[in-house]
C-alpha atoms as a PDB file:
ATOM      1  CA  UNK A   1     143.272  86.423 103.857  1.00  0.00           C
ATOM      2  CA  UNK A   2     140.010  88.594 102.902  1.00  0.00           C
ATOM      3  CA  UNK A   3     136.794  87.968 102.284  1.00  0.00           C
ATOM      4  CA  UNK A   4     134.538  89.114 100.391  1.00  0.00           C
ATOM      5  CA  UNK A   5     131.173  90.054 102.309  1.00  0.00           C
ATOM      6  CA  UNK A   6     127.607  89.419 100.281  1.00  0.00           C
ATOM      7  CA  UNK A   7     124.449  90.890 101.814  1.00  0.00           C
ATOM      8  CA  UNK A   8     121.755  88.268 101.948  1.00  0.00           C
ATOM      9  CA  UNK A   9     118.523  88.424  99.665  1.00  0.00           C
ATOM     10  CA  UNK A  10     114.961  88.012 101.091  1.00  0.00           C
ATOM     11  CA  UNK A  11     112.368  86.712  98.972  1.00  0.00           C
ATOM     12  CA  UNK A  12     108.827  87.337  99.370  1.00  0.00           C
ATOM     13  CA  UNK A  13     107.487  84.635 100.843  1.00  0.00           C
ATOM     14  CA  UNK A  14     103.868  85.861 100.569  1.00  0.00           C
ATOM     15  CA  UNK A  15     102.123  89.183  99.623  1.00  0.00           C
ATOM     16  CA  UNK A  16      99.883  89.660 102.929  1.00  0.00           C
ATOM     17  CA  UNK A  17     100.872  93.321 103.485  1.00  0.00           C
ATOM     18  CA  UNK A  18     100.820  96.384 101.262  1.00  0.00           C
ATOM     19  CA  UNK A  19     102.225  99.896 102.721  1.00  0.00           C
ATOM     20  CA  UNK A  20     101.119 102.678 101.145  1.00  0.00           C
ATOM     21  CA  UNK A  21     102.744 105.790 101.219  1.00  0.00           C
ATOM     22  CA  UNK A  22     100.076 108.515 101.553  1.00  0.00           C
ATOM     23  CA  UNK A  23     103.214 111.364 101.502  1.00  0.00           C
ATOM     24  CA  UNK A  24     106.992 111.417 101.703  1.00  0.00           C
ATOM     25  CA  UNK A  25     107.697 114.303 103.306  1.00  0.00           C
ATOM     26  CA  UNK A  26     104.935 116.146 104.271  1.00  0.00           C
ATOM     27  CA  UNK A  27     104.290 115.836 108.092  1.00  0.00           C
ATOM     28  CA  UNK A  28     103.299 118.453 110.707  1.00  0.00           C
ATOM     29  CA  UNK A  29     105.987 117.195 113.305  1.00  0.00           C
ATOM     30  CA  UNK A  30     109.688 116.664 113.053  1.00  0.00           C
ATOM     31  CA  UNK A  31     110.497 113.718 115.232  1.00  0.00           C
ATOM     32  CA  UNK A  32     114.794 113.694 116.016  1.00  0.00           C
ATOM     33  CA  UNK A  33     114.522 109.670 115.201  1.00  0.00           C
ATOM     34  CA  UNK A  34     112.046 109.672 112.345  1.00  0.00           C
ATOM     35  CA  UNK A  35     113.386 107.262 109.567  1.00  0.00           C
ATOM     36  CA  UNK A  36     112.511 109.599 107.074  1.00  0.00           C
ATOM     37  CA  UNK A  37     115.195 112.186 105.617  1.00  0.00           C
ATOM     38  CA  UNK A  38     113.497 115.899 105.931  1.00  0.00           C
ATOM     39  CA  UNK A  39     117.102 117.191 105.342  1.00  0.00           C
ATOM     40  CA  UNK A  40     115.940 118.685 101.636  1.00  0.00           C
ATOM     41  CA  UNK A  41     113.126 120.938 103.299  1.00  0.00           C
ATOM     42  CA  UNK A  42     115.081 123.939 104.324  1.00  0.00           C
ATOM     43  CA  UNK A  43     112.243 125.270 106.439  1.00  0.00           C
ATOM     44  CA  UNK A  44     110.804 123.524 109.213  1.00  0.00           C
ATOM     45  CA  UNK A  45     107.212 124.894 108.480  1.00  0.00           C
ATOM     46  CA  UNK A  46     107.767 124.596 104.819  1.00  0.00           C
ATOM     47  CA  UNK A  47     105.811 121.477 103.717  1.00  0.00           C
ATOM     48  CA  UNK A  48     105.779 119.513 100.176  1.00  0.00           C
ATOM     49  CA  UNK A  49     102.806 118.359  98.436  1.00  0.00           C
ATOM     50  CA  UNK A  50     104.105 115.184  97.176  1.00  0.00           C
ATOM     51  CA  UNK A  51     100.868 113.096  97.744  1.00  0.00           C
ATOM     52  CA  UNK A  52     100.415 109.963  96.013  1.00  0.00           C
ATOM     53  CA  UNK A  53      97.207 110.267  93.602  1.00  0.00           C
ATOM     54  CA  UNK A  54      94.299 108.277  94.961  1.00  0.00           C
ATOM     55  CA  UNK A  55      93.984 106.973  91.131  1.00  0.00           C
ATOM     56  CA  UNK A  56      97.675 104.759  91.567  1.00  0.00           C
ATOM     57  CA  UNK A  57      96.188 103.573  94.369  1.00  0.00           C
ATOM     58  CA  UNK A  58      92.554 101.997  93.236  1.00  0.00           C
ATOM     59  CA  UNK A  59      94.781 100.956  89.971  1.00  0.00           C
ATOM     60  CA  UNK A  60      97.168  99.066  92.768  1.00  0.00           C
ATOM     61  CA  UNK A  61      94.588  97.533  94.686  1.00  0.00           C
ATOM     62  CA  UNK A  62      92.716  96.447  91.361  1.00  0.00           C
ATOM     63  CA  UNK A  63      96.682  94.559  90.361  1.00  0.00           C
ATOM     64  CA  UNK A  64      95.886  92.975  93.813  1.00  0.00           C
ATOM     65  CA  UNK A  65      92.807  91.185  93.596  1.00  0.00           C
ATOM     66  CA  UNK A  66      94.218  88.091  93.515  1.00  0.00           C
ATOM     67  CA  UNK A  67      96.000  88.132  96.057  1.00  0.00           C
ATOM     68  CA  UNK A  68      96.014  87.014  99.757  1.00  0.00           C
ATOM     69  CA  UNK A  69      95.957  90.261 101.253  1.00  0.00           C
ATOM     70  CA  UNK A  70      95.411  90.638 104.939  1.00  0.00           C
ATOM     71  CA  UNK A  71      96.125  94.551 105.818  1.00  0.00           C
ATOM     72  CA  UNK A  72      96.766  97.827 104.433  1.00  0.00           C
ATOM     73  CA  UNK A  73      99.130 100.325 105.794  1.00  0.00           C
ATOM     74  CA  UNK A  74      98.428 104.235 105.114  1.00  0.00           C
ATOM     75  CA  UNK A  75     102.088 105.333 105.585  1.00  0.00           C
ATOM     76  CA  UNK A  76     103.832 108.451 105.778  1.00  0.00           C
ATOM     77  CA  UNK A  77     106.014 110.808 106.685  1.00  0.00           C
ATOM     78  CA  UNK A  78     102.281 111.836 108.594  1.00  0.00           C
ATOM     79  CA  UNK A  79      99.444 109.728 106.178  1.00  0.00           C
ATOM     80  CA  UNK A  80      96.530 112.143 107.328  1.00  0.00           C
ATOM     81  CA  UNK A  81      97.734 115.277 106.303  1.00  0.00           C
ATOM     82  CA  UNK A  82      96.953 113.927 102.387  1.00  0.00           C
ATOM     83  CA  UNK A  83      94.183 115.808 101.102  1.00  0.00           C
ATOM     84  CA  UNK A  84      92.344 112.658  99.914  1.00  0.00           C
ATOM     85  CA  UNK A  85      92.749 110.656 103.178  1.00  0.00           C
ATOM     86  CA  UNK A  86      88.713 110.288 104.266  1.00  0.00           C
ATOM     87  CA  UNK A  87      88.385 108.720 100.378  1.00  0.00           C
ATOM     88  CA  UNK A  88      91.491 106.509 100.107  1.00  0.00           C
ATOM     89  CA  UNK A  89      90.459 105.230 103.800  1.00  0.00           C
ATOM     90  CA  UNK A  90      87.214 104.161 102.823  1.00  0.00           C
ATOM     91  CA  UNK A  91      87.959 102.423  99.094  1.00  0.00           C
ATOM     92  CA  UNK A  92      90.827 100.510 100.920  1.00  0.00           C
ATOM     93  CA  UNK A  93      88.273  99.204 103.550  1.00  0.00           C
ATOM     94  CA  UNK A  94      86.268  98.159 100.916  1.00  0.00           C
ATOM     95  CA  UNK A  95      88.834  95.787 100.323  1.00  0.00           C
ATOM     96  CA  UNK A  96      91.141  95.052 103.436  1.00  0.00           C
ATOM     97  CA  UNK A  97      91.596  95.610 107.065  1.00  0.00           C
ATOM     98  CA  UNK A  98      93.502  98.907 107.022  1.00  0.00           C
ATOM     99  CA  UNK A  99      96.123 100.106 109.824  1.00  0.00           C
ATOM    100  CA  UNK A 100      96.915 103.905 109.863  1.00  0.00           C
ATOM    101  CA  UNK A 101     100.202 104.506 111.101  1.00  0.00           C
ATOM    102  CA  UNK A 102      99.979 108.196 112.748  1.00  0.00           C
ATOM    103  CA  UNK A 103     101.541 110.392 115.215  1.00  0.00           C
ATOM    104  CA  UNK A 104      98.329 111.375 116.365  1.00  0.00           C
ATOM    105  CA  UNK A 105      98.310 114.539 116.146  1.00  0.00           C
ATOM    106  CA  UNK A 106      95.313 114.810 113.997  1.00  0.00           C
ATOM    107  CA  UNK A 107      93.397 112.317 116.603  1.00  0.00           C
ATOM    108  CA  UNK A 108      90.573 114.423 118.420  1.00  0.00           C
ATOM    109  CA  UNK A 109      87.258 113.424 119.895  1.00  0.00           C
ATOM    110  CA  UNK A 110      85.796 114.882 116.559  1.00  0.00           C
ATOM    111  CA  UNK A 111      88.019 113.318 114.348  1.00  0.00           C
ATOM    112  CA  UNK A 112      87.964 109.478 116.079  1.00  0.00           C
ATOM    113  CA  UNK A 113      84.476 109.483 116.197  1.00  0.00           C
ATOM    114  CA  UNK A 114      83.754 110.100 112.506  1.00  0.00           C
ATOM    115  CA  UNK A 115      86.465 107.145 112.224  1.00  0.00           C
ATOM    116  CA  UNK A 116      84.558 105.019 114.456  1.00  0.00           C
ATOM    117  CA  UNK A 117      81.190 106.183 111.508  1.00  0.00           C
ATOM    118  CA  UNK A 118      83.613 105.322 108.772  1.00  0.00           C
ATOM    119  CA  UNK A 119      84.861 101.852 110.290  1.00  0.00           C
ATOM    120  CA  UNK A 120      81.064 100.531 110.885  1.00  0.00           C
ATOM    121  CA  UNK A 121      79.959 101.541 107.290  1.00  0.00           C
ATOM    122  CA  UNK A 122      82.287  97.897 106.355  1.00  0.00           C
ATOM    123  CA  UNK A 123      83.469  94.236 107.336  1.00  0.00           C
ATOM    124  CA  UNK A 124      86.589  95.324 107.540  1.00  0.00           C
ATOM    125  CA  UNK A 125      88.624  96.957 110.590  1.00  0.00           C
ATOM    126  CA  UNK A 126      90.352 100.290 111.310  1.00  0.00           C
ATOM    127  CA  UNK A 127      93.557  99.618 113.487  1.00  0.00           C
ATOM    128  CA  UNK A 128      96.238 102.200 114.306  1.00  0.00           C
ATOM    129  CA  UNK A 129     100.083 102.003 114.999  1.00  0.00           C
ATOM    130  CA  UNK A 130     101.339 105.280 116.959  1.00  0.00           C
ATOM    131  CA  UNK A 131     104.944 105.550 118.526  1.00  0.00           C
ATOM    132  CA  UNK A 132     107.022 106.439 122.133  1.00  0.00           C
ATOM    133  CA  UNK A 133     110.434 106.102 122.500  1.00  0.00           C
ATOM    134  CA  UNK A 134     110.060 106.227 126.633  1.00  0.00           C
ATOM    135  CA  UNK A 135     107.260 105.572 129.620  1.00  0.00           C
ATOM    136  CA  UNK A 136     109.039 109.169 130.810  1.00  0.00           C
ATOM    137  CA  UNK A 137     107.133 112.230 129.141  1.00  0.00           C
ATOM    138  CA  UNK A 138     110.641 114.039 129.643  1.00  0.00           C
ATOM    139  CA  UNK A 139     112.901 111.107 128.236  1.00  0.00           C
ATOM    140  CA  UNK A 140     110.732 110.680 125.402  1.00  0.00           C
ATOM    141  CA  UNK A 141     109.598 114.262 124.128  1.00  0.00           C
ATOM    142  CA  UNK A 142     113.453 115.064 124.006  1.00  0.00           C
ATOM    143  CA  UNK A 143     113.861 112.398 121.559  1.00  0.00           C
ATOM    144  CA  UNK A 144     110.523 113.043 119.877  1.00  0.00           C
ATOM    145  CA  UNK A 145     109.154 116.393 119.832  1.00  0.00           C
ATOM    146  CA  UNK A 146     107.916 118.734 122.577  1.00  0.00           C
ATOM    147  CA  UNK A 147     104.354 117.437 123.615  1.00  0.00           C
ATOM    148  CA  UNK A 148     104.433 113.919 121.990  1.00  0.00           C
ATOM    149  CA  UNK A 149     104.223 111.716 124.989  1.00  0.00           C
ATOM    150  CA  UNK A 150     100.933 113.725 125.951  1.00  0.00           C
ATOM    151  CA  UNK A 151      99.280 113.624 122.575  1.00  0.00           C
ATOM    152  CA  UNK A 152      99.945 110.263 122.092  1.00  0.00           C
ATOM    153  CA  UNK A 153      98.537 108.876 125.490  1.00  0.00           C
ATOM    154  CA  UNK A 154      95.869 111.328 124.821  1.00  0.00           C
ATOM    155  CA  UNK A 155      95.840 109.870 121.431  1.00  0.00           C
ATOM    156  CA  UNK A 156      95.263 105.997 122.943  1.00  0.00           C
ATOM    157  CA  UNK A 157      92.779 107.285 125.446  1.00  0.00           C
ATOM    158  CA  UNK A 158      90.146 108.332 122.985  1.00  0.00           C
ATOM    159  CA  UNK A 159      90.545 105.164 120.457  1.00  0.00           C
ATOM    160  CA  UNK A 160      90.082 103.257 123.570  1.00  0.00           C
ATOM    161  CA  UNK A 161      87.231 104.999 124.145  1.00  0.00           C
ATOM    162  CA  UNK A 162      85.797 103.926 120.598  1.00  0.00           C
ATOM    163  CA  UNK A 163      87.075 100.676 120.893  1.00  0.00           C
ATOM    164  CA  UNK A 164      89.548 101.140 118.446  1.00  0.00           C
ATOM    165  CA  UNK A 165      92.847  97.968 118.218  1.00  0.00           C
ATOM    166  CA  UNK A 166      96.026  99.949 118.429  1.00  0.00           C
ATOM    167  CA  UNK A 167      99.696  99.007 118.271  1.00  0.00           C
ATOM    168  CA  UNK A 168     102.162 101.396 120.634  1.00  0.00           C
ATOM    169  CA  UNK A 169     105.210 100.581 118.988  1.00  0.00           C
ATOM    170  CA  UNK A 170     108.376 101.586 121.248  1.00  0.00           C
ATOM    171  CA  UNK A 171     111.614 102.449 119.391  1.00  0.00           C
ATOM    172  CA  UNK A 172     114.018 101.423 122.538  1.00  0.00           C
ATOM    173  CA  UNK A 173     115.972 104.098 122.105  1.00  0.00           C
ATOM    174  CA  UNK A 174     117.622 103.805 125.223  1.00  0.00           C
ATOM    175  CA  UNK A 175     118.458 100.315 125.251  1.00  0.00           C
ATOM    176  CA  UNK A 176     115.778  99.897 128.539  1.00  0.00           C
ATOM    177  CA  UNK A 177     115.332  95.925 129.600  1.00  0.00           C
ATOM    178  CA  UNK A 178     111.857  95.291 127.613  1.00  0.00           C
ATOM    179  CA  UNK A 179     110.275  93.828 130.808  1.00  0.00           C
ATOM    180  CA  UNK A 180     110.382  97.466 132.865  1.00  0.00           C
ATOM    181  CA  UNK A 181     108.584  98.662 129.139  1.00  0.00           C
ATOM    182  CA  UNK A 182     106.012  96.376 129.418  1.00  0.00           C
ATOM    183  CA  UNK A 183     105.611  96.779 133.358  1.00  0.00           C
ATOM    184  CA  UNK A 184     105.615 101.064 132.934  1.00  0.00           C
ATOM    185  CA  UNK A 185     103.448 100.805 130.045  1.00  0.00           C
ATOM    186  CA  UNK A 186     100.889  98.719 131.613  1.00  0.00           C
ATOM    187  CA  UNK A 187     101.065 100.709 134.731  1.00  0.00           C
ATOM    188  CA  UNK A 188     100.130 104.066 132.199  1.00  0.00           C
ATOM    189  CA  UNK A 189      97.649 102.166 130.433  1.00  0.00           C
ATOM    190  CA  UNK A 190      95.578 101.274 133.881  1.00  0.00           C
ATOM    191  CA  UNK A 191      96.147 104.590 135.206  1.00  0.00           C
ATOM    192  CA  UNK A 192      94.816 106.100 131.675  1.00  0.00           C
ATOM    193  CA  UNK A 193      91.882 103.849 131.396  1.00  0.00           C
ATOM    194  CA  UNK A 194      93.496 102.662 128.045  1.00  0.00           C
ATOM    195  CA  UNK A 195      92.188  99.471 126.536  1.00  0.00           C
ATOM    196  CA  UNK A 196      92.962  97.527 123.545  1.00  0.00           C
ATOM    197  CA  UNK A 197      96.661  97.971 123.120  1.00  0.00           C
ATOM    198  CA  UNK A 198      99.273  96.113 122.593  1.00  0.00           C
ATOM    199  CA  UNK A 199     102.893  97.543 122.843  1.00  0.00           C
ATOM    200  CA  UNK A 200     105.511  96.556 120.176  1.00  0.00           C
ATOM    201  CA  UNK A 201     109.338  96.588 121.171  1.00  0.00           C
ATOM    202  CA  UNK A 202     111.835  97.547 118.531  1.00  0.00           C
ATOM    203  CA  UNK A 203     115.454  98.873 118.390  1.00  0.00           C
ATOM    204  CA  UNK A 204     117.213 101.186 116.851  1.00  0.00           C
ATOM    205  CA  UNK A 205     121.059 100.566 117.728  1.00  0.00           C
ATOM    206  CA  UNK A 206     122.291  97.823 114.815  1.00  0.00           C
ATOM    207  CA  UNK A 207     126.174  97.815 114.419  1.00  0.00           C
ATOM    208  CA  UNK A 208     126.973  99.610 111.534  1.00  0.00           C
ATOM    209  CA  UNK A 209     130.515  98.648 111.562  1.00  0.00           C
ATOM    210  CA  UNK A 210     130.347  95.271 111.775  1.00  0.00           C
ATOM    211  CA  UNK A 211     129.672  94.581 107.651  1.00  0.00           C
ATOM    212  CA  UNK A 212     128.817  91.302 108.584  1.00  0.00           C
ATOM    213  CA  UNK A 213     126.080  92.343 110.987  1.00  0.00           C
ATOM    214  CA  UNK A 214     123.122  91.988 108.560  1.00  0.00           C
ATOM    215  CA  UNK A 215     122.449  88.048 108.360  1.00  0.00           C
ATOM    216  CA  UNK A 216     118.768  87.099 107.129  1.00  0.00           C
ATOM    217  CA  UNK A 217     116.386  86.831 109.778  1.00  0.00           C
ATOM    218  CA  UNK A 218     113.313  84.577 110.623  1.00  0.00           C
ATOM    219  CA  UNK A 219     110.569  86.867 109.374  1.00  0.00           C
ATOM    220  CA  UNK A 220     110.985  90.964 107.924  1.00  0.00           C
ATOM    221  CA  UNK A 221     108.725  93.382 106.387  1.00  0.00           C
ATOM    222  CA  UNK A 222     110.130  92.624 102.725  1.00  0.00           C
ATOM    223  CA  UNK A 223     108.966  88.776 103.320  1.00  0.00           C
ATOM    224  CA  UNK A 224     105.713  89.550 103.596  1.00  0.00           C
ATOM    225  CA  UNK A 225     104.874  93.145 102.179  1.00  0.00           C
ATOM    226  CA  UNK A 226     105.865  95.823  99.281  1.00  0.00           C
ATOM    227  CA  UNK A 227     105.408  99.325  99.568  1.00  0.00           C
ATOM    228  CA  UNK A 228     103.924 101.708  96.996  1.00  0.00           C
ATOM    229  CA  UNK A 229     104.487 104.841  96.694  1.00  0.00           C
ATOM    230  CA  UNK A 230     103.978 107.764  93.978  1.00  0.00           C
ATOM    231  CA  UNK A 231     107.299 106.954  92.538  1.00  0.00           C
ATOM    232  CA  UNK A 232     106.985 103.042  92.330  1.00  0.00           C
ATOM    233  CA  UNK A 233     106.736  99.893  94.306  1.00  0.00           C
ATOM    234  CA  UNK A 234     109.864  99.155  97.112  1.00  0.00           C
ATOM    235  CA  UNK A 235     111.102  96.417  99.099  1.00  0.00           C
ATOM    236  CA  UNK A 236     109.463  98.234 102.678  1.00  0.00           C
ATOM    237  CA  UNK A 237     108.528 101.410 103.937  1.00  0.00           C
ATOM    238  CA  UNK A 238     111.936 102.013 105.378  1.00  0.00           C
ATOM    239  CA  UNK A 239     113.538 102.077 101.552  1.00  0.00           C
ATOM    240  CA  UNK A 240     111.015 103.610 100.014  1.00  0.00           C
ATOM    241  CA  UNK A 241     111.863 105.697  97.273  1.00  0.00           C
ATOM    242  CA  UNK A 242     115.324 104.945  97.589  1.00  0.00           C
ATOM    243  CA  UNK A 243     116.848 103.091  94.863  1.00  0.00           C
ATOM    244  CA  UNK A 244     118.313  99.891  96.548  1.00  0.00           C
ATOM    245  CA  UNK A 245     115.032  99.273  97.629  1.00  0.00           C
ATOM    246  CA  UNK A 246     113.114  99.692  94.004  1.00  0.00           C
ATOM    247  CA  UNK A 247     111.120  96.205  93.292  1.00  0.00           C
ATOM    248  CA  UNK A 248     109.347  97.582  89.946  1.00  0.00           C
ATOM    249  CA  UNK A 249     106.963 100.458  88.606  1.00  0.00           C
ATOM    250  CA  UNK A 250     103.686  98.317  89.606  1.00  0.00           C
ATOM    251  CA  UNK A 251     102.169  95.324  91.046  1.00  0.00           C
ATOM    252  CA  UNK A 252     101.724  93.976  87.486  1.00  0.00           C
ATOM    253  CA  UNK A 253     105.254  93.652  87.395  1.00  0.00           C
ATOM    254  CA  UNK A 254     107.845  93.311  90.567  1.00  0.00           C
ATOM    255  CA  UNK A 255     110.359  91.417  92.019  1.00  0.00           C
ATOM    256  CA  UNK A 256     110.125  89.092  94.697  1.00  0.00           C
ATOM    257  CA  UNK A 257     113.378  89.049  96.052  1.00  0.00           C
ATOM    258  CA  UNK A 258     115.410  91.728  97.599  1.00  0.00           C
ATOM    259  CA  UNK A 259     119.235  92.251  98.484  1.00  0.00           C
ATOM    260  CA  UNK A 260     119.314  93.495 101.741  1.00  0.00           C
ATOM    261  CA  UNK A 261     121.721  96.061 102.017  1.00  0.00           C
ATOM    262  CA  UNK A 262     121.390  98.984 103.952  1.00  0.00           C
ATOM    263  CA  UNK A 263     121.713 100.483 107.539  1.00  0.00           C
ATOM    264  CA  UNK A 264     117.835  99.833 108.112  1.00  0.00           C
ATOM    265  CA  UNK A 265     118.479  96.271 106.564  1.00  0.00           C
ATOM    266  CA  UNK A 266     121.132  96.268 109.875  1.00  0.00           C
ATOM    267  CA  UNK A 267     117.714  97.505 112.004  1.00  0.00           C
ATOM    268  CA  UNK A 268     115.435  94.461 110.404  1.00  0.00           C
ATOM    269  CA  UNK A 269     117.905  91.672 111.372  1.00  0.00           C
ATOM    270  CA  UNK A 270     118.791  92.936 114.378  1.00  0.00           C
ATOM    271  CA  UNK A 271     115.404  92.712 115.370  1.00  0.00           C
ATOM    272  CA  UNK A 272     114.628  89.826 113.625  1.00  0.00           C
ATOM    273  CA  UNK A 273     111.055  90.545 113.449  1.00  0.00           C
ATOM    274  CA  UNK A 274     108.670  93.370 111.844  1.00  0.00           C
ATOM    275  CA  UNK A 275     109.433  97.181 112.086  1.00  0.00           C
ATOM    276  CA  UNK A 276     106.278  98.135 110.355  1.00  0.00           C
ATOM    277  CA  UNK A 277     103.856  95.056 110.453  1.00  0.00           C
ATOM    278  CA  UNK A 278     101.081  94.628 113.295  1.00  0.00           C
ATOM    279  CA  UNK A 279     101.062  91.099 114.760  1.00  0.00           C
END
């Protein structure tokens, strides 16, 4: 006897988070378990100015006035190589808390500190969202890049230092028990003299195979968020610019439901929480 399988649909339950997709594909690293496909650049120093115009995004924002926004994401592939980055940063904290989600690459004393200016010229906060795959430099720069586990604690150090909020999200990679995370990543953060972080545990490994695998879960990205991006407004930064996760051309006009139906729609239920949101 067969059966037919049906993905589930997620509606949008409320619009508190916008993603905004600063770039596609331009970034300055190339991390082995990045989400995003760089497959289509043939060089790995060859970049692609495909930056989303900081006019779509005040027109956005302006659609968006109404609603019960709580954060902004500045997106990637790597949001602060965009040419207009210092500007969007400071129109969107005119309006929301904003949450840059970086490698930190670009993070310097320099660099934070004119942050730290740009973050007291409003009401609103500056909070940032780096990533690790392992407490083991080693373990993690082999999945990463060579040098990431250094430039990101480096990274955390100095927006400690400010006082910044910052989410270490850690894609378990290695399927580690999530209490020897915490324990090894608290252990860094005393030894570091790292303040004001909280670590955020997500996997990677869904089952693919199993077709019925993705089943709706409590609370997802979609649920709460759309993403915009040069090309048009998507489901989550995950789908963006993909076609299965197209919503509409603006936030004048969208849908608020969403078939869930792809390998990172496997990801989101498995961890049936948020990939991308700060909590």
């Amino acid at each position: 006897m067969s059966s037919i399988y049906t993905a589930p649909v997620y509606k949008l339950e409320n619009l508190n988070n916008i993603f905004i997709e600063m770039t596609s594909k331009n970034c300055n690293q190339r991390c082995q378990n990045c989400y995003i496909d760089f497959s289509s650049i043939k060089s790995l120093h060859k970049t692609v100015k495909d930056f989303i115009p900081i006019e779509k995004i005040k027109e956005a924002l302006n659609d968006l006035k109404n609603e019960d926004i709580h954060c902004i994401y500045l997106t990637g592939a790597e949001p602060m190589t965009h040419p207009d980055f210092n500007s969007i940063l400071r129109y969107c904290l005119k309006h929301n808390n904003v949450c840059i989600c970086t490698n930190g690459s670009f993070l310097n004393e320099k660099k934070v500190r004119f942050l730290k200016k740009v973050e007291d010229e409003n009401n609103t906060q500056i909070f940032f969202k780096l990533s690790l795959v392992h407490f083991d430099e080693h373990e993690n720069d082999i999945i990463k890049y060579r040098g990431n586990f250094r430039q990101t604690i480096f990274s955390l150090k100095i927006l400690s230092r400010y006082n910044f909020n910052t989410v270490l999200n850690i894609c378990n990679h290695y399927n580690l028990d999530t209490g020897i995370i915490l324990e090894k990543f608290n252990q860094i953060f005393k030894e570091q003299e790292i303040y004001n972080t909280d670590v955020q545990i997500t996997t990677s490994h869904p089952n693919y195979n199993d077709e019925n695998y993705i089943k709706p879960a409590v609370k997802t990205d979609c649920m709460y968020g759309r993403t915009l991006t040069a090309t048009g407004i998507y489901s989550c930064p995950f789908l963006a610019n993909e076609y299965r996760g197209r919503v509409g051309t603006s936030f004048k006009d969208f849908s608020k439901s969403f078939m869930a139906e792809t390998d990172f729609c496997a990801t989101c239920s498995k961890n049936n929480g948020f990939m991308f949101t700060i909590s």
